[in-house]
Protein backbone atom coordinates (compact mmCIF):
# COMPACT_ATOMS: atom_id res chain seq x y z
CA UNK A 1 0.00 0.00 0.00
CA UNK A 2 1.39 3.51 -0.95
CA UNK A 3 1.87 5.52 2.05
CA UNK A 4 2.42 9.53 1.39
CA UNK A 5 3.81 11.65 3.84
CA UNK A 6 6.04 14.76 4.05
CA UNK A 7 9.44 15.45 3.20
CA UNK A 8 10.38 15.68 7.51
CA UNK A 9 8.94 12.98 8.02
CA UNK A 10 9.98 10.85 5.13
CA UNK A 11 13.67 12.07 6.07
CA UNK A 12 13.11 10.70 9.88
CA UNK A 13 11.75 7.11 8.59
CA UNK A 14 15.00 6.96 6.15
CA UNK A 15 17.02 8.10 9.09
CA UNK A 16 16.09 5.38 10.75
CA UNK A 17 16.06 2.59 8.60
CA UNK A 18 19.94 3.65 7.94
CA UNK A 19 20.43 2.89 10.87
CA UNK A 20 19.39 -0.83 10.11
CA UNK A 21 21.25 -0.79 7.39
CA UNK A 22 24.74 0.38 9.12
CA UNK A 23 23.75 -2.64 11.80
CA UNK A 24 23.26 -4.96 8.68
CA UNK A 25 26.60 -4.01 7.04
CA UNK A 26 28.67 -4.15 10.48
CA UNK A 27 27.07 -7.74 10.79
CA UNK A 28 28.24 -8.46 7.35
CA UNK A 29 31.53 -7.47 7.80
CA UNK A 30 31.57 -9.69 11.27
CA UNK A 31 30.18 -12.69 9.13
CA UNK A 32 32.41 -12.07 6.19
CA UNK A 33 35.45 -12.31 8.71
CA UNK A 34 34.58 -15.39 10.53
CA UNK A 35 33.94 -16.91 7.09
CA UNK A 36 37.90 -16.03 5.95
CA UNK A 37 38.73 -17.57 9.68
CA UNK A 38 37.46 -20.87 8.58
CA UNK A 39 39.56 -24.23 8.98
CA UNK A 40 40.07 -25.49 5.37
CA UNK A 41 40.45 -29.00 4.30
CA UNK A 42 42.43 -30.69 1.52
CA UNK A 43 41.03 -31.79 -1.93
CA UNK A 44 42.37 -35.17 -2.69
CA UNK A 45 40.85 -36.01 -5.79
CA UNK A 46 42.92 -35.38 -9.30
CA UNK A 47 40.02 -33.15 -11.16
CA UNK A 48 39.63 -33.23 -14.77
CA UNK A 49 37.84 -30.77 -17.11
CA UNK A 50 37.45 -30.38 -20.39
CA UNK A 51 37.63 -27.13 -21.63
CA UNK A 52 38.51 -25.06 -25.06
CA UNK A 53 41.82 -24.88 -24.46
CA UNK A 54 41.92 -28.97 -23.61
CA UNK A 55 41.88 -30.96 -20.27
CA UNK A 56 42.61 -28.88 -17.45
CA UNK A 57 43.20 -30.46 -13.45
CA UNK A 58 41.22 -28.30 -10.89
CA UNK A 59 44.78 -26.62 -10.33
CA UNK A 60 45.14 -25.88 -13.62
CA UNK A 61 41.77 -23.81 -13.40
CA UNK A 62 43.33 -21.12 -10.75
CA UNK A 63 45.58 -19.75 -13.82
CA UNK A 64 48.19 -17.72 -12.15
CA UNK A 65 45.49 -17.24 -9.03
CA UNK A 66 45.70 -18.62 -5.58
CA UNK A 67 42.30 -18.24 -5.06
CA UNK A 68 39.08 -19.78 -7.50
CA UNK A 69 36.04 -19.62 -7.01
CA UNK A 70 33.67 -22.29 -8.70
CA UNK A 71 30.19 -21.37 -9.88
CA UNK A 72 28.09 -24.74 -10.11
CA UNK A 73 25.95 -24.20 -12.91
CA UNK A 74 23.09 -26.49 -13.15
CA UNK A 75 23.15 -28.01 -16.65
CA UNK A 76 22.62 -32.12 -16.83
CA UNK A 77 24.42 -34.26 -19.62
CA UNK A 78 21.36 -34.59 -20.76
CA UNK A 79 19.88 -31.52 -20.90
CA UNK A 80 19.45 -29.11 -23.84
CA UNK A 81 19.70 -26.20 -22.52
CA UNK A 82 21.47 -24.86 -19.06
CA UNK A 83 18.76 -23.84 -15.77
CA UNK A 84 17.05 -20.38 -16.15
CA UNK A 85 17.62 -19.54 -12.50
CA UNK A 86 21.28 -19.88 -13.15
CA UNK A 87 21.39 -18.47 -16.31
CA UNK A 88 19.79 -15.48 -14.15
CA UNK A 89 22.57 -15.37 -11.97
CA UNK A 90 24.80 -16.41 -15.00
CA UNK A 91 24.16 -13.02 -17.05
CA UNK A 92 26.07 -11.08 -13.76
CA UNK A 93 29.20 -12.55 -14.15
CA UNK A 94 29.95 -11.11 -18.04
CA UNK A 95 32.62 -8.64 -17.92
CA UNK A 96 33.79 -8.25 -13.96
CA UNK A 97 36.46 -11.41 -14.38
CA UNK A 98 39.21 -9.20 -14.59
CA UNK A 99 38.70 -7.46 -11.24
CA UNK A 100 38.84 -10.34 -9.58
CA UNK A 101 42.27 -11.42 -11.32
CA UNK A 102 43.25 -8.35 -9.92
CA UNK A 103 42.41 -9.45 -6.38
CA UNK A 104 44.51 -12.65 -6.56
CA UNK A 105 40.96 -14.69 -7.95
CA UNK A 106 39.93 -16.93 -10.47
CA UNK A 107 36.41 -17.43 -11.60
CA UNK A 108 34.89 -20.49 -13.05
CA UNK A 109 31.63 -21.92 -14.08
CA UNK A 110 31.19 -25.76 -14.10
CA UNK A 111 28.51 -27.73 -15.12
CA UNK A 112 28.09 -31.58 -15.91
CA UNK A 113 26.82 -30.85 -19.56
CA UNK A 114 29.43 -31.84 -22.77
CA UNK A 115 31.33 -28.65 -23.59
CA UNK A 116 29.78 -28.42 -26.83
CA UNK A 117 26.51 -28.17 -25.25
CA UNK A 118 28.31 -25.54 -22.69
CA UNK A 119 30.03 -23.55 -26.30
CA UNK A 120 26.61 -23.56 -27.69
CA UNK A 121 24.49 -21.73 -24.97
CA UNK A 122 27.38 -19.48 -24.49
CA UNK A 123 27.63 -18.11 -27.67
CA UNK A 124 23.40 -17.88 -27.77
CA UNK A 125 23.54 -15.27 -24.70
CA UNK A 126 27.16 -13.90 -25.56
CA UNK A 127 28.71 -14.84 -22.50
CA UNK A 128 32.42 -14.58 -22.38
CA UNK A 129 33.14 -15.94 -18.63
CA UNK A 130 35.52 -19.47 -18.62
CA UNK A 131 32.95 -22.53 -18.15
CA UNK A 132 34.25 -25.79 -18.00
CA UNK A 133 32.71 -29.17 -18.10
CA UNK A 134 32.81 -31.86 -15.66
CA UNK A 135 31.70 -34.13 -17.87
CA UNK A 136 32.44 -37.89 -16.40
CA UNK A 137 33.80 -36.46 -13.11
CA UNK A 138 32.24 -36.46 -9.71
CA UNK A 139 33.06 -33.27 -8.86
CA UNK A 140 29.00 -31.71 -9.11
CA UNK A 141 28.43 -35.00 -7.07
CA UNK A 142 31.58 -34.47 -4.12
CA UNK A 143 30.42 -31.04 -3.60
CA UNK A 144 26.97 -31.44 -3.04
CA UNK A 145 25.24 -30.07 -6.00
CA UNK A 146 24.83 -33.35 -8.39
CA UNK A 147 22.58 -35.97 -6.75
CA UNK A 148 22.46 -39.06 -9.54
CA UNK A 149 23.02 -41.58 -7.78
CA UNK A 150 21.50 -40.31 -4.44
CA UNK A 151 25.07 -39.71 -3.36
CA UNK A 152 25.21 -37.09 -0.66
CA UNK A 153 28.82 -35.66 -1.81
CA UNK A 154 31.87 -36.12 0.38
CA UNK A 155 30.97 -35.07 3.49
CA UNK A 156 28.00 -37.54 3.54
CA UNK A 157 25.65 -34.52 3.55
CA UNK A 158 23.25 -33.35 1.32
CA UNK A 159 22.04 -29.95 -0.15
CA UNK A 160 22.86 -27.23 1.76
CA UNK A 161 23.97 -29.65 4.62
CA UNK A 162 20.67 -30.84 5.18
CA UNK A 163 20.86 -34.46 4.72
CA UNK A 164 18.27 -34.33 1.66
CA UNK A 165 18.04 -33.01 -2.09
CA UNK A 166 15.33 -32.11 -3.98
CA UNK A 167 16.56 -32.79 -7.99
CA UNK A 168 19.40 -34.34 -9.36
CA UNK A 169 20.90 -30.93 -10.72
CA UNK A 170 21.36 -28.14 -7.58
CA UNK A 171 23.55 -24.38 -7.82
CA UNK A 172 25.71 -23.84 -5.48
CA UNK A 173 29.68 -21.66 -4.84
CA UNK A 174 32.64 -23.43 -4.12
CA UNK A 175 35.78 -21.82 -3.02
CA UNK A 176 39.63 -23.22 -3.19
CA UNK A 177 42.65 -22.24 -2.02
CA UNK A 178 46.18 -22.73 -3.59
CA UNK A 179 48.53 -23.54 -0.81
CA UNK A 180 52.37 -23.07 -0.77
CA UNK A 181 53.25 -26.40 -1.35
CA UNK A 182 51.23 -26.53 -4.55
CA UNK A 183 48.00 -28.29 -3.38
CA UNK A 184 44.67 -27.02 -3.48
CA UNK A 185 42.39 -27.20 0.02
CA UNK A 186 38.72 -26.32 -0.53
CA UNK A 187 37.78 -23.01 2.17
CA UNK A 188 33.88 -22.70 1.47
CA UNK A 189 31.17 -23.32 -0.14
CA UNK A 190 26.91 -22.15 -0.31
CA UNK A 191 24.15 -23.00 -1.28
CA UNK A 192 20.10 -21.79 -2.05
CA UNK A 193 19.76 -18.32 -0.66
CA UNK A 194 23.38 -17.75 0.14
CA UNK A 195 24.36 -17.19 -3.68
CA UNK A 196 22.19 -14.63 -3.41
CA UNK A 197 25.44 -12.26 -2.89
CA UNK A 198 25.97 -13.15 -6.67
CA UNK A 199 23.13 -11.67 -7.98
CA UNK A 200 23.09 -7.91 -8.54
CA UNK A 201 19.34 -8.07 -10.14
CA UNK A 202 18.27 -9.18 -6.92
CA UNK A 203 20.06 -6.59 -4.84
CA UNK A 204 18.68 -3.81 -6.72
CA UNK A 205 15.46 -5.11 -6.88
CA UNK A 206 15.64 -4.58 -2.73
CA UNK A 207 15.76 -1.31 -3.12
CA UNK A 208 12.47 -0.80 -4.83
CA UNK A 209 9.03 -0.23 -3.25
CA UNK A 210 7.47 -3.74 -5.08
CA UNK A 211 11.01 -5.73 -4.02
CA UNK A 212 11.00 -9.06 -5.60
CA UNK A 213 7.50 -9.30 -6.09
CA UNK A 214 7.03 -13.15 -5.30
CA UNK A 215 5.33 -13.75 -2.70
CA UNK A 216 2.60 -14.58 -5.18
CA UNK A 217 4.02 -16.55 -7.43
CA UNK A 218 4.21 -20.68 -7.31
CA UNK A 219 7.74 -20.63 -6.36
CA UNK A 220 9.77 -17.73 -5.72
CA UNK A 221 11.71 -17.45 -9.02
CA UNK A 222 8.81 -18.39 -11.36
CA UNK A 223 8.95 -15.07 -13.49
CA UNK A 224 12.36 -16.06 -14.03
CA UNK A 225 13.51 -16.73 -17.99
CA UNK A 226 16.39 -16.90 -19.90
CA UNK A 227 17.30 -13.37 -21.30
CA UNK A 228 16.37 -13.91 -24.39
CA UNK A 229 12.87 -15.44 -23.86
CA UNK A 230 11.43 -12.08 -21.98
């Protein structure tokens, strides 16, 4: 409902509510912080993708980078064409690569789908970010985001660490560490709502009077289409 009022008073409500919002961002910061203090743990398994420039290890993916982070695109073997949702959050990642580079980080998008498959739908929504295909690996599976064979990834968990999944295909953000001695340990990872914080659509949408607008809707991303099919 559309609620009028003067300028004073409209100025004393916004006051206010910044003062959420510095509480929100000095709680962000404090979670941020406690998420660089976590423990890591190693990654064992010898990784390999295929990818346009021919098959890469996991520590081949970091480039010159100690850091990577993975973006698990859903996209079966299968399938025909790559998850709408993450082709959403997909369309945010064109073109901001390099600052991350610049910050010690590698990006990466992996997805279980052939690369040809992967070449295809890139070139359809002129995408120019690296995705890779794990294509005959478990790597989807160990980190909790491909659920084939009911397997409930390495840690014996399920989506989200909650013992369950709800499709074989799931998104989710892993990050890896290089260490000194050359190995990779894996630092993080999120699932569901937490890869929110990759979605700048979302964010902005936050801002507006009719925010996401889905409390109505079947699901909450329903409206959701691939670029190109609005």
């Amino acid at each position: 409902m559309t609620h009028i009022v003067s300028d004073s008073e409209w100025l004393q409500a916004r006051l206010a509510l910044l003062q959420q919002e510095k509480a929100l961002t000095r709680m962000q910061d404090e979670v941020a912080a406690t998420r660089r203090a976590l423990p890591m743990r190693n990654v064992n398994s010898d990784y390999q993708f295929q990818t346009n420039n021919g098959v890469k290890s996991l520590a081949d993916l970091f480039g010159a980078q100690r850091q990577l982070i993975v973006y698990h695109f859903m996209f079966g073997p299968e399938w025909e064409q790559g998850c709408p949702s993450c082709s959403f959050w997909a369309d945010n990642f064109n073109g901001f690569d390099q600052h991350l580079v610049a910050r010690d980080t590698q990006l990466v998008t992996i997805s279980n789908a052939p690369l040809e498959k992967l070449n295809h739908y890139k070139q359809r929504l002129g995408w120019n970010f690296e995705w890779v295909s794990a294509e005959g690996n478990s790597f989807n599976a160990d980190f909790a985001v491909s659920f084939y064979q009911g397997d409930q990834s390495i840690l014996g968990q399920g989506y989200n660490y909650s013992n369950g999944f709800s499709n074989e295909e799931l998104p989710g953000i892993s990050v890896f560490y290089r260490l000194d001695d050359g190995s990779i340990a894996h630092s993080y990872s999120c699932f569901a709502r937490g890869l929110e914080v990759a979605n700048a659509a979302y964010h902005l949408l936050d801002l507006t009077p009719q925010g996401r607008n889905e409390s109505e809707l079947a699901y909450p991303m329903a409206w959701v289409k691939r670029r190109d099919a609005y």
